[in-house]
PDB file of N, CA and C in Angstrom:
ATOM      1  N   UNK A   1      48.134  31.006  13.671  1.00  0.00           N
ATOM      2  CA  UNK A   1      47.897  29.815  14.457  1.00  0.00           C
ATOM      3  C   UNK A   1      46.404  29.568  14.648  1.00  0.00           C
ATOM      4  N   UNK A   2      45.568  30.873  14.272  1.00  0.00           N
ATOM      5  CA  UNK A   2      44.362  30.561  14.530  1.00  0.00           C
ATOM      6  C   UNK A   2      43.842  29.825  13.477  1.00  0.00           C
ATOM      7  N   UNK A   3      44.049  30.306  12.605  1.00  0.00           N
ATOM      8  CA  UNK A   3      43.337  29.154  11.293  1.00  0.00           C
ATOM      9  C   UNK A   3      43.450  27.643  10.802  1.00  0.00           C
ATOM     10  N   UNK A   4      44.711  27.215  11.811  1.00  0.00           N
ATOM     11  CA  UNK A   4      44.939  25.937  11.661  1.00  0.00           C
ATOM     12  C   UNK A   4      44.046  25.165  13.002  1.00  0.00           C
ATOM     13  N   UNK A   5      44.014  25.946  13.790  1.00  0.00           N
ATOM     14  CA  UNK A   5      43.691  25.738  15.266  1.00  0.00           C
ATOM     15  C   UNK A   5      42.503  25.804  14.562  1.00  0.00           C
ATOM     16  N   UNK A   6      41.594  26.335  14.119  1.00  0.00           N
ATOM     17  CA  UNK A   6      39.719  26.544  13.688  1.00  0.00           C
ATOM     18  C   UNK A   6      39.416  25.319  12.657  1.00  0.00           C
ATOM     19  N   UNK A   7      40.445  25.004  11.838  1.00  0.00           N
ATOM     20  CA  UNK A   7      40.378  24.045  11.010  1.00  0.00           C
ATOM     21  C   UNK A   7      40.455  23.079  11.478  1.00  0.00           C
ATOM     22  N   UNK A   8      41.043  22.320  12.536  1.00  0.00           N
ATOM     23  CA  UNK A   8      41.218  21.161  13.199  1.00  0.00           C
ATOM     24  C   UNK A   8      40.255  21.004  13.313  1.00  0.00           C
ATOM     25  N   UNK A   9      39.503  21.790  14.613  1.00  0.00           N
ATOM     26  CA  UNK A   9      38.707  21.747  15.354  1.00  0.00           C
ATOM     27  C   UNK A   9      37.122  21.510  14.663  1.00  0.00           C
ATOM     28  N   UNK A  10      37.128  22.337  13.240  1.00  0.00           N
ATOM     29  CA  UNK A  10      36.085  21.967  12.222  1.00  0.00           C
ATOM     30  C   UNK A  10      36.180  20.565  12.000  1.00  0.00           C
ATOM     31  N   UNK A  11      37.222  20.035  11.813  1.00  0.00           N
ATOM     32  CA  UNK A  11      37.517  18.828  10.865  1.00  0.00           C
ATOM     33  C   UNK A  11      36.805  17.618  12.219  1.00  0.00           C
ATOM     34  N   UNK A  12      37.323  17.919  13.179  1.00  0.00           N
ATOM     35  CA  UNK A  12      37.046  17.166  14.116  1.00  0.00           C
ATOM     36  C   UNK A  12      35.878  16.939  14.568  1.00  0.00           C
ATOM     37  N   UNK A  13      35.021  17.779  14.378  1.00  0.00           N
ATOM     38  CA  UNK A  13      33.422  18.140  14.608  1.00  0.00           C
ATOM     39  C   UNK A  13      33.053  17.200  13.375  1.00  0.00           C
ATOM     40  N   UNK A  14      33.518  17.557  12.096  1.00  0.00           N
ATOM     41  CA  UNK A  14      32.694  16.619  11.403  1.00  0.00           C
ATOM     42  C   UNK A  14      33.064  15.230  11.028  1.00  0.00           C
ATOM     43  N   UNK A  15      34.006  14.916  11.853  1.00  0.00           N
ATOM     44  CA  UNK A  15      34.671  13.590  11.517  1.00  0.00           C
ATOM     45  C   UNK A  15      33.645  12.460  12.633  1.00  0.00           C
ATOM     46  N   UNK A  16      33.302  13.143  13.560  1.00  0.00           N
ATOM     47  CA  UNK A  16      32.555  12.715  15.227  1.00  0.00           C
ATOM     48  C   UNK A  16      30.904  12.832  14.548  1.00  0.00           C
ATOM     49  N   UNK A  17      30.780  13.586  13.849  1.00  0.00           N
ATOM     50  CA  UNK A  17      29.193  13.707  12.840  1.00  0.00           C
ATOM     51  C   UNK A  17      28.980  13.083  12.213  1.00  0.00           C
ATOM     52  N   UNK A  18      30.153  12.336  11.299  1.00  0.00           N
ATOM     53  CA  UNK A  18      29.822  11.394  10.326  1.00  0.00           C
ATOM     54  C   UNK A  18      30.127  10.131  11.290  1.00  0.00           C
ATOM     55  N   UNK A  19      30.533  10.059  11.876  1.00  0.00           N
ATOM     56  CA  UNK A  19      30.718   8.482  12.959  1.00  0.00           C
ATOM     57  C   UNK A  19      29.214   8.590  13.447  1.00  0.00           C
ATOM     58  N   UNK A  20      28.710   9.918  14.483  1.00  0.00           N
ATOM     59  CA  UNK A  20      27.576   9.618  15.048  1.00  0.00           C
ATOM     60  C   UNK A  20      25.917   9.711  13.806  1.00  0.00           C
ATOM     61  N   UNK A  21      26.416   9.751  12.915  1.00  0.00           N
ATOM     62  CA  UNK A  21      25.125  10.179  12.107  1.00  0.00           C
ATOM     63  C   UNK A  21      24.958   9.014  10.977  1.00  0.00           C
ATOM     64  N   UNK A  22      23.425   8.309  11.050  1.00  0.00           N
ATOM     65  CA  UNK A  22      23.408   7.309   9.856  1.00  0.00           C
ATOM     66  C   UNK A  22      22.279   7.542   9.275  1.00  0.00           C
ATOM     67  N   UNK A  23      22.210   6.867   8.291  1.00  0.00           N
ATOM     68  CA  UNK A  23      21.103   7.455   7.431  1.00  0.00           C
ATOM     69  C   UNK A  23      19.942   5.980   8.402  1.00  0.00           C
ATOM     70  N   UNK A  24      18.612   6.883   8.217  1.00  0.00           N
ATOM     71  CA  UNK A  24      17.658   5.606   8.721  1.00  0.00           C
ATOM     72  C   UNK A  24      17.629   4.532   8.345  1.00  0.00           C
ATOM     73  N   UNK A  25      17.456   3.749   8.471  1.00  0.00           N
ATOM     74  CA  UNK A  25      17.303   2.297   7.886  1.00  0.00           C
ATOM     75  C   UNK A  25      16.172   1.520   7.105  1.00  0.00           C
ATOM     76  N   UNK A  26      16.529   1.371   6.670  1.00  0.00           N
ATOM     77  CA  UNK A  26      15.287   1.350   5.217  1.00  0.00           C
ATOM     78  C   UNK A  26      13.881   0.384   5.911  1.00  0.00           C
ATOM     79  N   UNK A  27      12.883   1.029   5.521  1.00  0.00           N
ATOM     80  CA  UNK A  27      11.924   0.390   6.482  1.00  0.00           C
ATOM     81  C   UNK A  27      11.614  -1.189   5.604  1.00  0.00           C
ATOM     82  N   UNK A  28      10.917  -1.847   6.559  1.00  0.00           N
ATOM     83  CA  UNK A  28      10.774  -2.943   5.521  1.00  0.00           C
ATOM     84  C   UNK A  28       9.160  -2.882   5.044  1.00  0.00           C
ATOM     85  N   UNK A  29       8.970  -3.541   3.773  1.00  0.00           N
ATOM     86  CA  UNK A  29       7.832  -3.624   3.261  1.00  0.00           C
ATOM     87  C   UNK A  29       6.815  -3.560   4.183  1.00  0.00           C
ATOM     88  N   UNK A  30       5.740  -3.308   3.636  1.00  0.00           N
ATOM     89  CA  UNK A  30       4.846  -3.209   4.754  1.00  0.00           C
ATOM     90  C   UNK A  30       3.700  -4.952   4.130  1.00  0.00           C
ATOM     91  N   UNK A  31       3.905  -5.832   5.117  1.00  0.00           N
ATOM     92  CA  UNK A  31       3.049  -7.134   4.764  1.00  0.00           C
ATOM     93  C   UNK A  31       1.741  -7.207   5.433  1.00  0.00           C
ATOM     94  N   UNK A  32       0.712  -7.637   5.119  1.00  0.00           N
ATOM     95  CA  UNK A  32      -0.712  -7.855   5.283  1.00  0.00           C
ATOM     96  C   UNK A  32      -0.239  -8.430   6.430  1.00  0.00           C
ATOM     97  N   UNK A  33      -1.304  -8.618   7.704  1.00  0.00           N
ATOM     98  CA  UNK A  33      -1.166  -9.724   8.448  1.00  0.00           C
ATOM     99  C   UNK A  33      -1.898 -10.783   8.362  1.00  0.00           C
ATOM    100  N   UNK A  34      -2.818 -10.649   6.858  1.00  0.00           N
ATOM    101  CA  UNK A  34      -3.413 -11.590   6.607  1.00  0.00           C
ATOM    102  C   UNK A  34      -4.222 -11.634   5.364  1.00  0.00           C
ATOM    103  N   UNK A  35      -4.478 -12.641   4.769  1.00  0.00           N
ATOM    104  CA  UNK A  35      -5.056 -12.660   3.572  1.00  0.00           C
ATOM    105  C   UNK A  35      -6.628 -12.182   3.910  1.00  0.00           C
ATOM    106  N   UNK A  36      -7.453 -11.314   2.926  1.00  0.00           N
ATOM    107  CA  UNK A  36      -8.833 -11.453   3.089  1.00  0.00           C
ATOM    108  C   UNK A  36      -9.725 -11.705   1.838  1.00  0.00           C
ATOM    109  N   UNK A  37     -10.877 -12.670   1.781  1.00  0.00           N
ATOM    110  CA  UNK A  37     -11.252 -13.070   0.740  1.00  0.00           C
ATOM    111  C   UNK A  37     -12.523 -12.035   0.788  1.00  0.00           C
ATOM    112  N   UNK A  38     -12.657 -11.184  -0.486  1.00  0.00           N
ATOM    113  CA  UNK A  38     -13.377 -10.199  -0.754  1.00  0.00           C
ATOM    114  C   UNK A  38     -14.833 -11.125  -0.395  1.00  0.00           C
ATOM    115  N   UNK A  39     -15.044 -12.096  -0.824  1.00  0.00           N
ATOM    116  CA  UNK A  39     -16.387 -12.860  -1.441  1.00  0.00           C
ATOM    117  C   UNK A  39     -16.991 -13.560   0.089  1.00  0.00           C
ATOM    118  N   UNK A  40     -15.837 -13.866   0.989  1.00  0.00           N
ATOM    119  CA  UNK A  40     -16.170 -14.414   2.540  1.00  0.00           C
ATOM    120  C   UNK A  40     -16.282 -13.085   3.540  1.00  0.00           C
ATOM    121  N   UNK A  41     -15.484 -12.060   3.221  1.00  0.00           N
ATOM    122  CA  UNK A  41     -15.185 -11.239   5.078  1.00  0.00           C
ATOM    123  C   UNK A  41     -16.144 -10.882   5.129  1.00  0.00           C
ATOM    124  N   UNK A  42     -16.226 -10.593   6.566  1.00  0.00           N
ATOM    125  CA  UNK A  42     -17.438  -9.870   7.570  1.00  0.00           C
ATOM    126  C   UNK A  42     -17.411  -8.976   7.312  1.00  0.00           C
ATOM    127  N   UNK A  43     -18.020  -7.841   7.816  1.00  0.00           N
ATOM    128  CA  UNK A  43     -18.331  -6.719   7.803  1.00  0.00           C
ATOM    129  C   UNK A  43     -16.708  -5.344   8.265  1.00  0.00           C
ATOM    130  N   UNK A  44     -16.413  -6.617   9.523  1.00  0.00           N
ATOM    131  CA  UNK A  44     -15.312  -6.071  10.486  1.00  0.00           C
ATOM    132  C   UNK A  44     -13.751  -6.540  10.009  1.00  0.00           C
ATOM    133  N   UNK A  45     -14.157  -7.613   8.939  1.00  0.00           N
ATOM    134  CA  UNK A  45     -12.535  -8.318   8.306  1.00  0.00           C
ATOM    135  C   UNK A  45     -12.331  -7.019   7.309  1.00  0.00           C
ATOM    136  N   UNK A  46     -13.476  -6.586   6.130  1.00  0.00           N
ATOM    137  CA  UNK A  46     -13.335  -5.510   5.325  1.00  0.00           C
ATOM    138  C   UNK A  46     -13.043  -4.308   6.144  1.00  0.00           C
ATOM    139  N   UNK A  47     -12.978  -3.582   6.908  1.00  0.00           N
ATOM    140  CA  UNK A  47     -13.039  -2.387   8.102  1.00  0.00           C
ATOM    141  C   UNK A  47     -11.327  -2.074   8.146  1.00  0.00           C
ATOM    142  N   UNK A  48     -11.066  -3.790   8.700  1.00  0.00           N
ATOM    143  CA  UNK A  48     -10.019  -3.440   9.122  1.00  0.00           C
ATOM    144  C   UNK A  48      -8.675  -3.663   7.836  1.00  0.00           C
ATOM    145  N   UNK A  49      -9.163  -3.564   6.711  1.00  0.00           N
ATOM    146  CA  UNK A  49      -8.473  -3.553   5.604  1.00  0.00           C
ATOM    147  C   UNK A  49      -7.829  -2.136   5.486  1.00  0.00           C
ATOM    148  N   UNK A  50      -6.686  -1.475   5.661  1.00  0.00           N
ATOM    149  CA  UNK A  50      -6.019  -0.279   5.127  1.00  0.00           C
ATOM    150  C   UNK A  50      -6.471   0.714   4.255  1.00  0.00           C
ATOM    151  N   UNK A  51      -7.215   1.685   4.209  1.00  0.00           N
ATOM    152  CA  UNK A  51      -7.842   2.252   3.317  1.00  0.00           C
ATOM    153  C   UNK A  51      -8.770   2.089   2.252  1.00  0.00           C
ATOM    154  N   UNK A  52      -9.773   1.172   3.061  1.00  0.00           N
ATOM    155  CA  UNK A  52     -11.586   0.662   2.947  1.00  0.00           C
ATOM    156  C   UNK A  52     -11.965   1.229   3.834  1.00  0.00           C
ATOM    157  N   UNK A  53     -12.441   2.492   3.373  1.00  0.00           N
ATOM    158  CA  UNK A  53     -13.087   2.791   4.523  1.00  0.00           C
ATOM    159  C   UNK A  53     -14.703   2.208   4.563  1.00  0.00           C
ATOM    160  N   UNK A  54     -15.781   2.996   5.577  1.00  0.00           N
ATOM    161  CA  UNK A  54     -17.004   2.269   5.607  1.00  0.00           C
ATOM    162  C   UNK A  54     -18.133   2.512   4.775  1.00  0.00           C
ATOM    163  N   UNK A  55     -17.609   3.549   4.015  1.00  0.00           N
ATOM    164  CA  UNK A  55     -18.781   3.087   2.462  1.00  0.00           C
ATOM    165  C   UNK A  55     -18.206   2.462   1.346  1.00  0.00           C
ATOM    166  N   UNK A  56     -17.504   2.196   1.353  1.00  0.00           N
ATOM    167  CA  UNK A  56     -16.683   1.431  -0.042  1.00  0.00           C
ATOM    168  C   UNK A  56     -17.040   0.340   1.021  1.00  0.00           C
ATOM    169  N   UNK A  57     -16.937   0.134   1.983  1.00  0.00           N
ATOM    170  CA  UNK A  57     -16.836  -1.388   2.806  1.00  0.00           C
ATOM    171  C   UNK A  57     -18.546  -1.974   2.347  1.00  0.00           C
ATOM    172  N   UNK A  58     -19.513  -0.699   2.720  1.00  0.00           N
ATOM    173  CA  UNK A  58     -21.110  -1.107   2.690  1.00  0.00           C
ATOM    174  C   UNK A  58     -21.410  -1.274   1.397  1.00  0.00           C
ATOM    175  N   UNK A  59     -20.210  -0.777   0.071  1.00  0.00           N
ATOM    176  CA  UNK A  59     -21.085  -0.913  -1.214  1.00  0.00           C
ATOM    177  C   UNK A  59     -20.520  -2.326  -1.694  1.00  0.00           C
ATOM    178  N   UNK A  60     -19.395  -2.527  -0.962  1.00  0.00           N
ATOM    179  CA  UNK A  60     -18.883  -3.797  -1.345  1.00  0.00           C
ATOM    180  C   UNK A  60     -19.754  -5.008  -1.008  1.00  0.00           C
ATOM    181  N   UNK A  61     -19.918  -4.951   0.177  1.00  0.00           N
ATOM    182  CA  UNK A  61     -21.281  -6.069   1.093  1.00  0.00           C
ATOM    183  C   UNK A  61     -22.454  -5.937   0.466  1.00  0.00           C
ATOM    184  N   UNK A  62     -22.850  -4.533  -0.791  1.00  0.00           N
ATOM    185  CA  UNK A  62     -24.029  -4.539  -1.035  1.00  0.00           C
ATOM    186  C   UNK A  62     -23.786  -5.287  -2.807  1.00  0.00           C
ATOM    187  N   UNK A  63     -22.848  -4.722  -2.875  1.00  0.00           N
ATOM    188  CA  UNK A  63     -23.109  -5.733  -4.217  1.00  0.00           C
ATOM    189  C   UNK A  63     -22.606  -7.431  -4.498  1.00  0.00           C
ATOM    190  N   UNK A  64     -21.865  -7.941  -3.400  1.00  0.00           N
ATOM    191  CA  UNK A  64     -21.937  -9.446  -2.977  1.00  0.00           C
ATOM    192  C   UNK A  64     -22.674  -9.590  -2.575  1.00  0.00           C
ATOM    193  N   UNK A  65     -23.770  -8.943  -2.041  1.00  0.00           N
ATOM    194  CA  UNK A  65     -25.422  -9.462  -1.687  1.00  0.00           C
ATOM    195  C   UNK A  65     -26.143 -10.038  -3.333  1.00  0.00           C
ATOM    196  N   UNK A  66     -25.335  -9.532  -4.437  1.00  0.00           N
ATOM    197  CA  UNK A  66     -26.342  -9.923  -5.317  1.00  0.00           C
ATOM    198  C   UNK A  66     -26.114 -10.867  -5.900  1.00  0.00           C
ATOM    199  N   UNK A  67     -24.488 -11.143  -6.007  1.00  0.00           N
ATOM    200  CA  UNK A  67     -23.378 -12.114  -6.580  1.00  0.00           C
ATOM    201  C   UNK A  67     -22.031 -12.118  -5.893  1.00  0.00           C
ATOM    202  N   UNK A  68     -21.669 -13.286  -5.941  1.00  0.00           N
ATOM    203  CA  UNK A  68     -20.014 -12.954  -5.864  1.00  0.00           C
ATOM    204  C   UNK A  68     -19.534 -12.645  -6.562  1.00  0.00           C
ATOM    205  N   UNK A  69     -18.244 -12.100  -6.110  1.00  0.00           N
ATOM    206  CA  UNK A  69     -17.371 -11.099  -7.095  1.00  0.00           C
ATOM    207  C   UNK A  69     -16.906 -12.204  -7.904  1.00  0.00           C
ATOM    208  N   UNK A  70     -16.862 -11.705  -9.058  1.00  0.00           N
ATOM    209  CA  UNK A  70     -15.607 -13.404 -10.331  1.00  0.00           C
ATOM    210  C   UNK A  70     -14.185 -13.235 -10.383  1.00  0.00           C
ATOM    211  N   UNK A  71     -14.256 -11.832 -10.179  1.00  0.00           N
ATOM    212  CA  UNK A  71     -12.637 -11.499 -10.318  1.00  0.00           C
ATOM    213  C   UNK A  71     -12.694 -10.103  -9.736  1.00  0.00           C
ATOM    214  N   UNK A  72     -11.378  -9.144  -9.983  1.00  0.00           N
ATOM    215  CA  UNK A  72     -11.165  -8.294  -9.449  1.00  0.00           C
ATOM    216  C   UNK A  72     -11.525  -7.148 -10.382  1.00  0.00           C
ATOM    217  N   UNK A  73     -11.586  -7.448 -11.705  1.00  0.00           N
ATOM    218  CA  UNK A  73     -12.518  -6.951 -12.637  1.00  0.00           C
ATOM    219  C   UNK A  73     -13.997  -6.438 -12.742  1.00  0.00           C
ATOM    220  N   UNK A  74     -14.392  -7.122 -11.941  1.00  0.00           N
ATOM    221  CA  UNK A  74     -15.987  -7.491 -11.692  1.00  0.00           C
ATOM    222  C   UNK A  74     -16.274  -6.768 -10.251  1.00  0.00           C
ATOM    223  N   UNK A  75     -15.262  -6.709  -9.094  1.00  0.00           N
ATOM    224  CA  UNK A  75     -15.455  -5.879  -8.636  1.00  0.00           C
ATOM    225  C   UNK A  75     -15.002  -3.830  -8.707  1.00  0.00           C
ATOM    226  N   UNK A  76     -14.016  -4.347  -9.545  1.00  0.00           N
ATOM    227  CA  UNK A  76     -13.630  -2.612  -9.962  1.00  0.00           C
ATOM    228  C   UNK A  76     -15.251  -2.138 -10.695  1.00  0.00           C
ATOM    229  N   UNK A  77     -15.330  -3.214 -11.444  1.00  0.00           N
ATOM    230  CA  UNK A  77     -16.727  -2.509 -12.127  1.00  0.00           C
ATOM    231  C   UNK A  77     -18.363  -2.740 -11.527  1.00  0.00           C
ATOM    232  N   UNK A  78     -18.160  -3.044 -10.472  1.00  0.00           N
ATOM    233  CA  UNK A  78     -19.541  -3.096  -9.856  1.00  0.00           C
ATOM    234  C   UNK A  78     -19.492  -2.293  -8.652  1.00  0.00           C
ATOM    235  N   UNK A  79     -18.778  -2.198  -8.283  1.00  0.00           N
ATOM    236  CA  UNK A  79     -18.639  -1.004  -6.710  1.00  0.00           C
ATOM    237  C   UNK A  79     -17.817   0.148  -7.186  1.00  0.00           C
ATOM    238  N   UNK A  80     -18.842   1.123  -7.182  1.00  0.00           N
ATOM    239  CA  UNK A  80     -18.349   2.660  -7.161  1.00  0.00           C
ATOM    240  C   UNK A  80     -17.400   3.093  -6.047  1.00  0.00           C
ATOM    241  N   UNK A  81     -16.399   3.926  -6.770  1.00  0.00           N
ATOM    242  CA  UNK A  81     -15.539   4.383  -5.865  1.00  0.00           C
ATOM    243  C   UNK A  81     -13.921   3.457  -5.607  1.00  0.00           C
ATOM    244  N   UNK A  82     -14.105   2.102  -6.465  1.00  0.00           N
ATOM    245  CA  UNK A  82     -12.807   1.526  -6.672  1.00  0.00           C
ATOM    246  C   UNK A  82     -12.597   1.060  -8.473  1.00  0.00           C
ATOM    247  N   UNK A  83     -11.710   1.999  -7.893  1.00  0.00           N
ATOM    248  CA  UNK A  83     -10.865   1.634  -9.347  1.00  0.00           C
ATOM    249  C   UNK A  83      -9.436   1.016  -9.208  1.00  0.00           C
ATOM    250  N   UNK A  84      -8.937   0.787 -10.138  1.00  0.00           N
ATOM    251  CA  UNK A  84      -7.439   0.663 -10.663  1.00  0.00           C
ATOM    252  C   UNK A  84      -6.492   0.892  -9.236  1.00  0.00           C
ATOM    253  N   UNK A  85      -6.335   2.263  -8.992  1.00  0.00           N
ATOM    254  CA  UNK A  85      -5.263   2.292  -7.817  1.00  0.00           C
ATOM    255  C   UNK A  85      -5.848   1.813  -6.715  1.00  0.00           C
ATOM    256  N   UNK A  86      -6.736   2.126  -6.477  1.00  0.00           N
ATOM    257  CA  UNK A  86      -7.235   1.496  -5.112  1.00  0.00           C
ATOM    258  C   UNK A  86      -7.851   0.073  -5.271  1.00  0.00           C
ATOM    259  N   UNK A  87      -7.955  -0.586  -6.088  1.00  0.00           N
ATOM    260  CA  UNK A  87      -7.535  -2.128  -5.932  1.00  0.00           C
ATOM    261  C   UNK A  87      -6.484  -2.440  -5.927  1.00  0.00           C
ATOM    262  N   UNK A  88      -5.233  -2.009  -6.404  1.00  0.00           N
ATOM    263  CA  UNK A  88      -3.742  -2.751  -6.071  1.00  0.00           C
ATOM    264  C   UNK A  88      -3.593  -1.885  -4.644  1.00  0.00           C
ATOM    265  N   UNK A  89      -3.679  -0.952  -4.360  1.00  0.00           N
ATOM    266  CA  UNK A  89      -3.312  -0.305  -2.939  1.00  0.00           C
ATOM    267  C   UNK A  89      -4.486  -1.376  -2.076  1.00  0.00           C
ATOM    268  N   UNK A  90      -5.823  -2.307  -2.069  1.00  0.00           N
ATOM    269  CA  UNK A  90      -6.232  -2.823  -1.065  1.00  0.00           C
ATOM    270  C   UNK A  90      -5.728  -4.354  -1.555  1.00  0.00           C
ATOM    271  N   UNK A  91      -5.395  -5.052  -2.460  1.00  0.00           N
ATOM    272  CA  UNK A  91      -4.737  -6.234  -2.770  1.00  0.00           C
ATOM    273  C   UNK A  91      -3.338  -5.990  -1.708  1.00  0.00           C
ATOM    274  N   UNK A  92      -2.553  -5.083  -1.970  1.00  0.00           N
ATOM    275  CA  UNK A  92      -0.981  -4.760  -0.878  1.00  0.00           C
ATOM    276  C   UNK A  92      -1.550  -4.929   0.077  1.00  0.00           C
ATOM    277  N   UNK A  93      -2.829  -4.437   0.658  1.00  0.00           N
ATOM    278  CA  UNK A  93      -3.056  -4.802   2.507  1.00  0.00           C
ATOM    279  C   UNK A  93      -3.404  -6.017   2.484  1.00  0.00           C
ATOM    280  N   UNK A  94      -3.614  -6.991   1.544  1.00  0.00           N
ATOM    281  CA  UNK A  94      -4.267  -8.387   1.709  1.00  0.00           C
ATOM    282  C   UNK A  94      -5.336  -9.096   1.026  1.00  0.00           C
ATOM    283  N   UNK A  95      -6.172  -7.945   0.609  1.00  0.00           N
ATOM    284  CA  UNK A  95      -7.401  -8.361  -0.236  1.00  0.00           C
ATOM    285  C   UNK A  95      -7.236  -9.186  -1.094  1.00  0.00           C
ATOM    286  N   UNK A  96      -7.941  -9.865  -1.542  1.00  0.00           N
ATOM    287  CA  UNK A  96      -8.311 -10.848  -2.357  1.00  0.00           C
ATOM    288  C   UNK A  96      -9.470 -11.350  -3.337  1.00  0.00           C
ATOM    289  N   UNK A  97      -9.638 -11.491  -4.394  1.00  0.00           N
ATOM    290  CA  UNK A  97     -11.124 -11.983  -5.227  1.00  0.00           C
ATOM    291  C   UNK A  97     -10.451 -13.014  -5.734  1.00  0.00           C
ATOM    292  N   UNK A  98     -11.819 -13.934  -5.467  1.00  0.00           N
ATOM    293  CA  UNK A  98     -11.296 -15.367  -5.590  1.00  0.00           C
ATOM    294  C   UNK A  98      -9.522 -16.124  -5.608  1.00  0.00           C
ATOM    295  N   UNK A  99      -9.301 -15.659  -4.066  1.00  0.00           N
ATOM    296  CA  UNK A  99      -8.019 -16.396  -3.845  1.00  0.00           C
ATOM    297  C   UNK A  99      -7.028 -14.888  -4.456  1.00  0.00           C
ATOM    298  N   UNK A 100      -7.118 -14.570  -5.682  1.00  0.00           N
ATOM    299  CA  UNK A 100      -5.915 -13.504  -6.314  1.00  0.00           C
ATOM    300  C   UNK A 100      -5.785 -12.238  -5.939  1.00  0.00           C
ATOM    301  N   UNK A 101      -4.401 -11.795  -6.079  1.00  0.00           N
ATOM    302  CA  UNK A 101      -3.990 -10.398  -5.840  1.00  0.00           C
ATOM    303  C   UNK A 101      -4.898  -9.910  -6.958  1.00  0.00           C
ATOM    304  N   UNK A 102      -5.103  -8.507  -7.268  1.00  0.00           N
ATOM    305  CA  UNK A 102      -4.980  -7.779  -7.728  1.00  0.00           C
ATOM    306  C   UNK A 102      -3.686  -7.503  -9.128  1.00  0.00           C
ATOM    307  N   UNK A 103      -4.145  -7.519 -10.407  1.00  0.00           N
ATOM    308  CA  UNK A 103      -2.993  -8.047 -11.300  1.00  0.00           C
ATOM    309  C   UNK A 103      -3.463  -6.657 -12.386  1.00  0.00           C
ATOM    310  N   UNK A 104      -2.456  -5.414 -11.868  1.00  0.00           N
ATOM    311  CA  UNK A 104      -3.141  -4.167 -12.976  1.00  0.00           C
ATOM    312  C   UNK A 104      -2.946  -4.277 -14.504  1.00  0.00           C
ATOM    313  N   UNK A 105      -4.011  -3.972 -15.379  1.00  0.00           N
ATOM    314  CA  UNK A 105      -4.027  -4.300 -16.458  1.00  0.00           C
ATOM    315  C   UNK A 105      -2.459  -3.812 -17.592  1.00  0.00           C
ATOM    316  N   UNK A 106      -2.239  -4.156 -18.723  1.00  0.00           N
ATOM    317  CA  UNK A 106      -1.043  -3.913 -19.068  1.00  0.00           C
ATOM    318  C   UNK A 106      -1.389  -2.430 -19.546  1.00  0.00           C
ATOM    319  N   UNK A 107      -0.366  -1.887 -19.431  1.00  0.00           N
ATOM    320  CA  UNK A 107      -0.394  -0.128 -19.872  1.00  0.00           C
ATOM    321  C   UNK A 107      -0.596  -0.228 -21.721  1.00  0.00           C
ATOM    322  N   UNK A 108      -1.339   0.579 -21.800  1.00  0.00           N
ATOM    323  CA  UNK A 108      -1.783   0.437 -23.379  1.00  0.00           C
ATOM    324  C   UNK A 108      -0.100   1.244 -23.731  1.00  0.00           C
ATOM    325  N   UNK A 109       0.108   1.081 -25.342  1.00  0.00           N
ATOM    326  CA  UNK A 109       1.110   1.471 -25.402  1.00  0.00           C
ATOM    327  C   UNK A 109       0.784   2.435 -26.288  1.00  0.00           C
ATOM    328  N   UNK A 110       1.952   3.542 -26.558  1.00  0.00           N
ATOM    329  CA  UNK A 110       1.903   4.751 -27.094  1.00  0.00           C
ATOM    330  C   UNK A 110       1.140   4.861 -28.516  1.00  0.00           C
ATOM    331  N   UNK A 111      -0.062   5.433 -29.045  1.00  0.00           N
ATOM    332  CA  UNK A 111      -0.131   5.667 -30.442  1.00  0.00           C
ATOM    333  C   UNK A 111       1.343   5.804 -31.246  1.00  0.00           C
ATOM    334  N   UNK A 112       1.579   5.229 -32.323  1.00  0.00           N
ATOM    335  CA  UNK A 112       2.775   5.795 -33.348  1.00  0.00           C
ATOM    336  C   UNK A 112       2.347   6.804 -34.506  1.00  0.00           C
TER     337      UNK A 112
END
């Protein structure tokens, strides 16, 4: 009698576990709260961009001191310290050169 009696009582525990237990809920995207134009922000619009921090922020302000950026090209290759991932990771918080996301180049394809 005990093993039917232990088995219930298992079954019942996890029947009350799967009622009380859900999986989290899928977070939602994470959206800019705002567009920022590489070639206009302040000092404090770049800052508060998601992972710019404040020397990528000062080399950015230092080389739009000489020109504006033309594209997002032009800034990967004129400010040290951004490349490839970290222009589509600061385009996702909002960034912008001239008006555009961030558009990563096409993956070269395999030698045959």
């Amino acid at each position: 009698m005990r093993l039917p009696l232990a088995l219930t009582v298992g079954l019942l525990l996890a029947a009350a576990l799967l009622l009380v237990w859900r999986p989290a809920a899928a977070q939602p995207a994470h959206v800019p709260a705002q567009q920022v134009e590489v070639n206009h922000a302040s000092e404090a619009q770049l800052d508060g961009i998601r992972g710019l921090g404040p020397a990528t922020t000062r080399r950015i302000l230092a080389a739009r001191a000489e020109r504006p950026f033309a594209d997002w090209r032009d800034l990967v290759d004129r400010v040290k310290g951004v490349g490839a991932l970290l222009a589509a990771r600061l385009s996702q918080e909002g960034l912008t050169v001239q008006g555009q996301p961030f558009q990563a180049p096409p993956a070269a394809s395999a030698p045959r």
